[in-house]
Protein backbone atom coordinates (compact mmCIF):
# COMPACT_ATOMS: atom_id res chain seq x y z
CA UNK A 1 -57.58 57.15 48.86
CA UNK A 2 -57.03 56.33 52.70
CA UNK A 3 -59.41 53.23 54.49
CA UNK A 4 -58.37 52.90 58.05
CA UNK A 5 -56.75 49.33 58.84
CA UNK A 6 -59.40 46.59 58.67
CA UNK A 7 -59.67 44.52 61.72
CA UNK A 8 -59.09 40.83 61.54
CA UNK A 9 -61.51 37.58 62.20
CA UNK A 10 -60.07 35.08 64.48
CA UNK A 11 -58.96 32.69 62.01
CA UNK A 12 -56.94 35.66 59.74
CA UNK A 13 -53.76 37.14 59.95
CA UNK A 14 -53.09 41.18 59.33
CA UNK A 15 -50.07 41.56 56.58
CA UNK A 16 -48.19 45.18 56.20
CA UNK A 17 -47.46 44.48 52.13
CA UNK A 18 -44.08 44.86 50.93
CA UNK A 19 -44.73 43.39 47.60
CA UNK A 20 -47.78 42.18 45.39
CA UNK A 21 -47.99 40.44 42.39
CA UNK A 22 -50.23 42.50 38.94
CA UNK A 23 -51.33 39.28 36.70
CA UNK A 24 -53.48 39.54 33.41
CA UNK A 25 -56.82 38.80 35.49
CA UNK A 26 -55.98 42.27 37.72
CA UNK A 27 -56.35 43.78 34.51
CA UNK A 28 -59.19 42.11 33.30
CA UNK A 29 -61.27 43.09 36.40
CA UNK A 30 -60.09 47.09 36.40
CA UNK A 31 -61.36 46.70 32.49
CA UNK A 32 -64.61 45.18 32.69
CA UNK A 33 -67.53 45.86 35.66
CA UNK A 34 -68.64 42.42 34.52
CA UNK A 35 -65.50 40.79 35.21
CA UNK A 36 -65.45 42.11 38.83
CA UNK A 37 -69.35 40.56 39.77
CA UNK A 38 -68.12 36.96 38.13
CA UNK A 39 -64.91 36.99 40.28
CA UNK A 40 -66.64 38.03 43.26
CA UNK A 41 -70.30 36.25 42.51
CA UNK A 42 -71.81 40.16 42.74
CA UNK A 43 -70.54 40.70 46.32
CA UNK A 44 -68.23 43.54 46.63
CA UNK A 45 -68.78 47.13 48.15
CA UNK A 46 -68.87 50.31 46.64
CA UNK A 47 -64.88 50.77 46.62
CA UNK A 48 -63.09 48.27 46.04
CA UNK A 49 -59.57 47.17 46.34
CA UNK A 50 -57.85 44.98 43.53
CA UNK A 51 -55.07 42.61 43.37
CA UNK A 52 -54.32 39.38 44.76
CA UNK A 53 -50.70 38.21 45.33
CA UNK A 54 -49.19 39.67 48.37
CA UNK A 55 -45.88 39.39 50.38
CA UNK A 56 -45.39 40.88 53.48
CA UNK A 57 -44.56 41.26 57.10
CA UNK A 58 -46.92 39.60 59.85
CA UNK A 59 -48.57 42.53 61.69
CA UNK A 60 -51.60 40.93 63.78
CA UNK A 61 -52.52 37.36 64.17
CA UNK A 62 -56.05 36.26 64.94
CA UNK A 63 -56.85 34.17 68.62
CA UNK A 64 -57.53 30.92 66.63
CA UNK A 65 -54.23 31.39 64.64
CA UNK A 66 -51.21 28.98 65.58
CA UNK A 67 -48.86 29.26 62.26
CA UNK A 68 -47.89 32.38 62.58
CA UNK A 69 -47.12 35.22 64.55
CA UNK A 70 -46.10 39.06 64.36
CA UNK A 71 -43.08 39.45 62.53
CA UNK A 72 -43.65 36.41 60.00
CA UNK A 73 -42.32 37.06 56.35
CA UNK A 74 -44.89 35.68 54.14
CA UNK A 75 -46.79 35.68 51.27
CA UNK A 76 -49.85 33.89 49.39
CA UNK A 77 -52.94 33.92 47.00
CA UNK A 78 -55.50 35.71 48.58
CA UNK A 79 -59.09 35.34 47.94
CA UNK A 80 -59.32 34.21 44.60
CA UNK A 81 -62.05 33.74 43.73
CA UNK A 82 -63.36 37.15 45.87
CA UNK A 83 -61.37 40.40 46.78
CA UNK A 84 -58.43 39.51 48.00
CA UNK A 85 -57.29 43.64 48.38
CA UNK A 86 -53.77 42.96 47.70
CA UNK A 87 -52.95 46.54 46.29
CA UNK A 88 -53.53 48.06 50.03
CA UNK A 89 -50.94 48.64 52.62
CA UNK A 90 -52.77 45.91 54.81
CA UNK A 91 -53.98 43.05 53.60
CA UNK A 92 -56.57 40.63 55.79
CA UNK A 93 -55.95 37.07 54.30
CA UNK A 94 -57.43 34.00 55.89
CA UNK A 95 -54.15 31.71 57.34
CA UNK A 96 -54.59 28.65 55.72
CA UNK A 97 -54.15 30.75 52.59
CA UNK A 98 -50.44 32.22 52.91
CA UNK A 99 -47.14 30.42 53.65
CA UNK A 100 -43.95 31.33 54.93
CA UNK A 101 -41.62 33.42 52.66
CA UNK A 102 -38.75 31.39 51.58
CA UNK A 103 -35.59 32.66 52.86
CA UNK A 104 -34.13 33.04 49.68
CA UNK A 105 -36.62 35.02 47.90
CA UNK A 106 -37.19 38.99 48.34
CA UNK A 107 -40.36 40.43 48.56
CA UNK A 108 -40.87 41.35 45.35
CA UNK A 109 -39.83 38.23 43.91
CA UNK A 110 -42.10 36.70 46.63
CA UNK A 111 -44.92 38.72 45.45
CA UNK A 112 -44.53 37.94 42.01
CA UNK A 113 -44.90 34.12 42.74
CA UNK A 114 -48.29 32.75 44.02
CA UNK A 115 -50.75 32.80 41.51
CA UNK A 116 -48.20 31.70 38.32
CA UNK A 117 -46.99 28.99 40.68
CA UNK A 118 -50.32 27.63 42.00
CA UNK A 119 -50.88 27.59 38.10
CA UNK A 120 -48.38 25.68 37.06
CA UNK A 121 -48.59 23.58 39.89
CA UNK A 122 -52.62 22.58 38.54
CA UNK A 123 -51.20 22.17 35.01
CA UNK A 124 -48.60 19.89 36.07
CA UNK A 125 -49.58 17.99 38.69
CA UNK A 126 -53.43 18.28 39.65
CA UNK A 127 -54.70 18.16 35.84
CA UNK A 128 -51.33 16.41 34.22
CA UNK A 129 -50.65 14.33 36.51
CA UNK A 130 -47.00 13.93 34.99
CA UNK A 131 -45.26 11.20 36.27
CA UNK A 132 -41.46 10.37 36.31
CA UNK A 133 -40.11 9.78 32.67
CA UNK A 134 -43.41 10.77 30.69
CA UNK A 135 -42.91 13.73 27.75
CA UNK A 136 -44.36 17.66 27.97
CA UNK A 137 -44.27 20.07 25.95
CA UNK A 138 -44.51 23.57 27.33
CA UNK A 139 -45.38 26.37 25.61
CA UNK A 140 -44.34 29.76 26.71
CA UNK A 141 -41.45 28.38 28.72
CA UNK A 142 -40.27 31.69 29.60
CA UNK A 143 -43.31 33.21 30.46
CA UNK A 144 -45.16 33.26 34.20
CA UNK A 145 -46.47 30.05 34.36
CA UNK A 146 -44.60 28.34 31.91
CA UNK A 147 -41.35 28.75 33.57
CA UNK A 148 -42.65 27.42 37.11
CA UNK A 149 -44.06 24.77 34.92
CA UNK A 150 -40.70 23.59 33.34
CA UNK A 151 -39.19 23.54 36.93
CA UNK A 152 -42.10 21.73 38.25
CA UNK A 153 -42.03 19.02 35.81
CA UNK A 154 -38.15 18.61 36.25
CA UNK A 155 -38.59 18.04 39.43
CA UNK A 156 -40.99 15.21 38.85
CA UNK A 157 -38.61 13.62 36.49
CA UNK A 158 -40.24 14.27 33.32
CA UNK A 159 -38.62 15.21 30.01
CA UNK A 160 -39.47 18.76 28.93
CA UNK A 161 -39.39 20.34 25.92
CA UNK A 162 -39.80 24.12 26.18
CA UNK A 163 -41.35 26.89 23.25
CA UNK A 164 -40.26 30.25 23.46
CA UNK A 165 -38.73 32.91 21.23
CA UNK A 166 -34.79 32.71 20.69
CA UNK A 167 -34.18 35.71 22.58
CA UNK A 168 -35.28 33.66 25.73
CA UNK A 169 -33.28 30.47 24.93
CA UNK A 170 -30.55 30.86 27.33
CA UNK A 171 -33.27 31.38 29.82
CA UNK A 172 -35.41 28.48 29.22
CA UNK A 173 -32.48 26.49 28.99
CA UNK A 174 -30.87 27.44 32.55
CA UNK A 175 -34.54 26.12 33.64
CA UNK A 176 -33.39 23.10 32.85
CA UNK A 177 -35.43 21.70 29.49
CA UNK A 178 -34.16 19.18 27.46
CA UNK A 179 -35.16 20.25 24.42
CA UNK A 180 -35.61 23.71 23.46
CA UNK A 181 -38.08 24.77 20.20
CA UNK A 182 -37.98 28.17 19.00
CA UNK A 183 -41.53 28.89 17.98
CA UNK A 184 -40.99 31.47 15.47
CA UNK A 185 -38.72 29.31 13.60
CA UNK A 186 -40.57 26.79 12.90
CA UNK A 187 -43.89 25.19 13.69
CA UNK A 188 -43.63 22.94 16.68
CA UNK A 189 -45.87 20.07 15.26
CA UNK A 190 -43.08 19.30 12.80
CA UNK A 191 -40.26 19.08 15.57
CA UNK A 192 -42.05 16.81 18.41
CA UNK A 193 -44.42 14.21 18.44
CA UNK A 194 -45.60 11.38 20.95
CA UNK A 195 -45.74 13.47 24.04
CA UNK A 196 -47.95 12.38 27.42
CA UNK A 197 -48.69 16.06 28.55
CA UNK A 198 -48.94 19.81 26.40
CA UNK A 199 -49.19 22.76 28.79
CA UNK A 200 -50.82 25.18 26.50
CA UNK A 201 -50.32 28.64 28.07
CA UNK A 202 -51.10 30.07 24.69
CA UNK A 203 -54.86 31.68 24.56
CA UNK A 204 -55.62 30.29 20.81
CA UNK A 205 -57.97 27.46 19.94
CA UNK A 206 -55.60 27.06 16.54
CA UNK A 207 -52.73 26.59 18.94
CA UNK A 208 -54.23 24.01 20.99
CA UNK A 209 -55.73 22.03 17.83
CA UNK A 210 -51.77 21.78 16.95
CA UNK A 211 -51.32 20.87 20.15
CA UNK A 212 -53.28 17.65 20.06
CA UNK A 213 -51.67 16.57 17.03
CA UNK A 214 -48.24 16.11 18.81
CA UNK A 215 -49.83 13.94 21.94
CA UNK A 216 -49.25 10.32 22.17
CA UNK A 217 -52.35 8.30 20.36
CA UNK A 218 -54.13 6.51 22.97
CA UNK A 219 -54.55 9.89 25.02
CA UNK A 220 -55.18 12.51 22.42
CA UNK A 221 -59.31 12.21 22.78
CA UNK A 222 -59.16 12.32 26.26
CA UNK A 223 -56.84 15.35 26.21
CA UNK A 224 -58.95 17.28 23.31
CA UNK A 225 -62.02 16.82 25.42
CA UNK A 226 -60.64 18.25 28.42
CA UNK A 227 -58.50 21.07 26.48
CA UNK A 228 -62.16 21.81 25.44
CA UNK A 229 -63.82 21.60 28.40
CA UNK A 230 -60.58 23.89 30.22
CA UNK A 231 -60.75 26.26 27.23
CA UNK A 232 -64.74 26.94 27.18
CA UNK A 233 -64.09 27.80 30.99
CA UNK A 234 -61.10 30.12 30.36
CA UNK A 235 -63.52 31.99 27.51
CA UNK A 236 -65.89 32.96 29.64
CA UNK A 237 -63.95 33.83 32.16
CA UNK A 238 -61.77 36.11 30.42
CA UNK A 239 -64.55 37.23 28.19
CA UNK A 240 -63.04 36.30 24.96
């Protein structure tokens, strides 16, 4: 289907994609009408566009818009929560919401990266607030968000112990973990204890009640309240 190329506000920035990112929420929303009017709050127009990760060349910049200029490789999280129309050939995104490409990224990795990253980024630092030399455990180290995770929480100093299956081991490992734990071997629970932070990427509220049991005392309520609180939010959002 063909839409001519949407015009931009002053404060937006026209992008020719060259790469987007599909994550399980694009899928989610094709699925399930009712998934669409809680994304978007019930405004959306009779065809709509999915998707939003993009990366892409700077086409058009609006009069108010500074950053950037024609010709600008970048790429961002667009929209969400809204349509942010990724899937087009053009893509209207607000400025403040995408960033230069990194020179050493292609577009397709590029596109792949926004919404696992920004993730990641909330698990570890907004809600963990993981400070230098504190304990997490990740699970699904090798997966989207986990493995942005496990380099995010390097980077802050923290010691990291990664789950994942032993096929991925070499992987997780060259992310730099301390301590790897092959889930299928044996239950984590019995292998780690005392830890500050769990990133729990696993949708199960059995695997998150084991997931308590291995944090550190004095901060297990705390965390099982807002597991709970994160979890009844991720429920209805996805429906489950």
């Amino acid at each position: 289907m063909t839409f001519p190329t949407p015009a931009i506000g002053t404060n937006q920035v026209l992008i020719r994609t060259k790469a987007i990112g599909i994550n399980p929420i694009d899928i989610q929303v094709r699925d399930a009408k009712n998934m669409l009017e809680m994304i978007t709050g019930g405004n959306y127009p009779e065809k709509v566009i999915l998707g939003w990760d993009v990366a892409g060349i700077v086409e058009q910049v609006g009069g108010s818009v500074q950053t950037f200029q024609p010709g600008d490789e970048v790429y961002g999280l667009i929209n969400m929560p809204g349509l942010g129309s990724t899937y087009a050939t053009h893509v209207v995104a607000p400025a403040e919401q995408v960033s230069f490409m990194p020179r050493n990224l292609s577009f397709v990795a590029a596109g792949a990266t926004p919404m696992a990253a920004l993730t990641a980024w909330q698990a570890v630092v907004t809600l963990g607030q993981l400070q230098q030399g504190e304990k997490v455990l990740i699970h699904g180290a090798s997966g989207g968000v986990g493995h942005f995770a496990v380099q995010f929480a390097k980077a802050r100093g923290a010691y990291v112990t990664g789950t994942a299956s032993a096929k991925n081991e070499a992987f997780v490992r060259n992310l730099g973990v301390d301590e790897f734990l092959d889930y299928t071997a044996v239950p984590f629970e019995t292998k780690i204890s005392d830890v500050d932070v769990v990133i729990d990427t696993i949708h199960s509220v059995d695997h998150i009640a084991r997931s308590i049991t291995v944090i550190k005392k004095a901060a297990a309520w705390y965390i099982y309240n807002l597991i709970l609180q994160v979890h009844w939010k991720i429920s209805w959002l996805l429906q489950v």
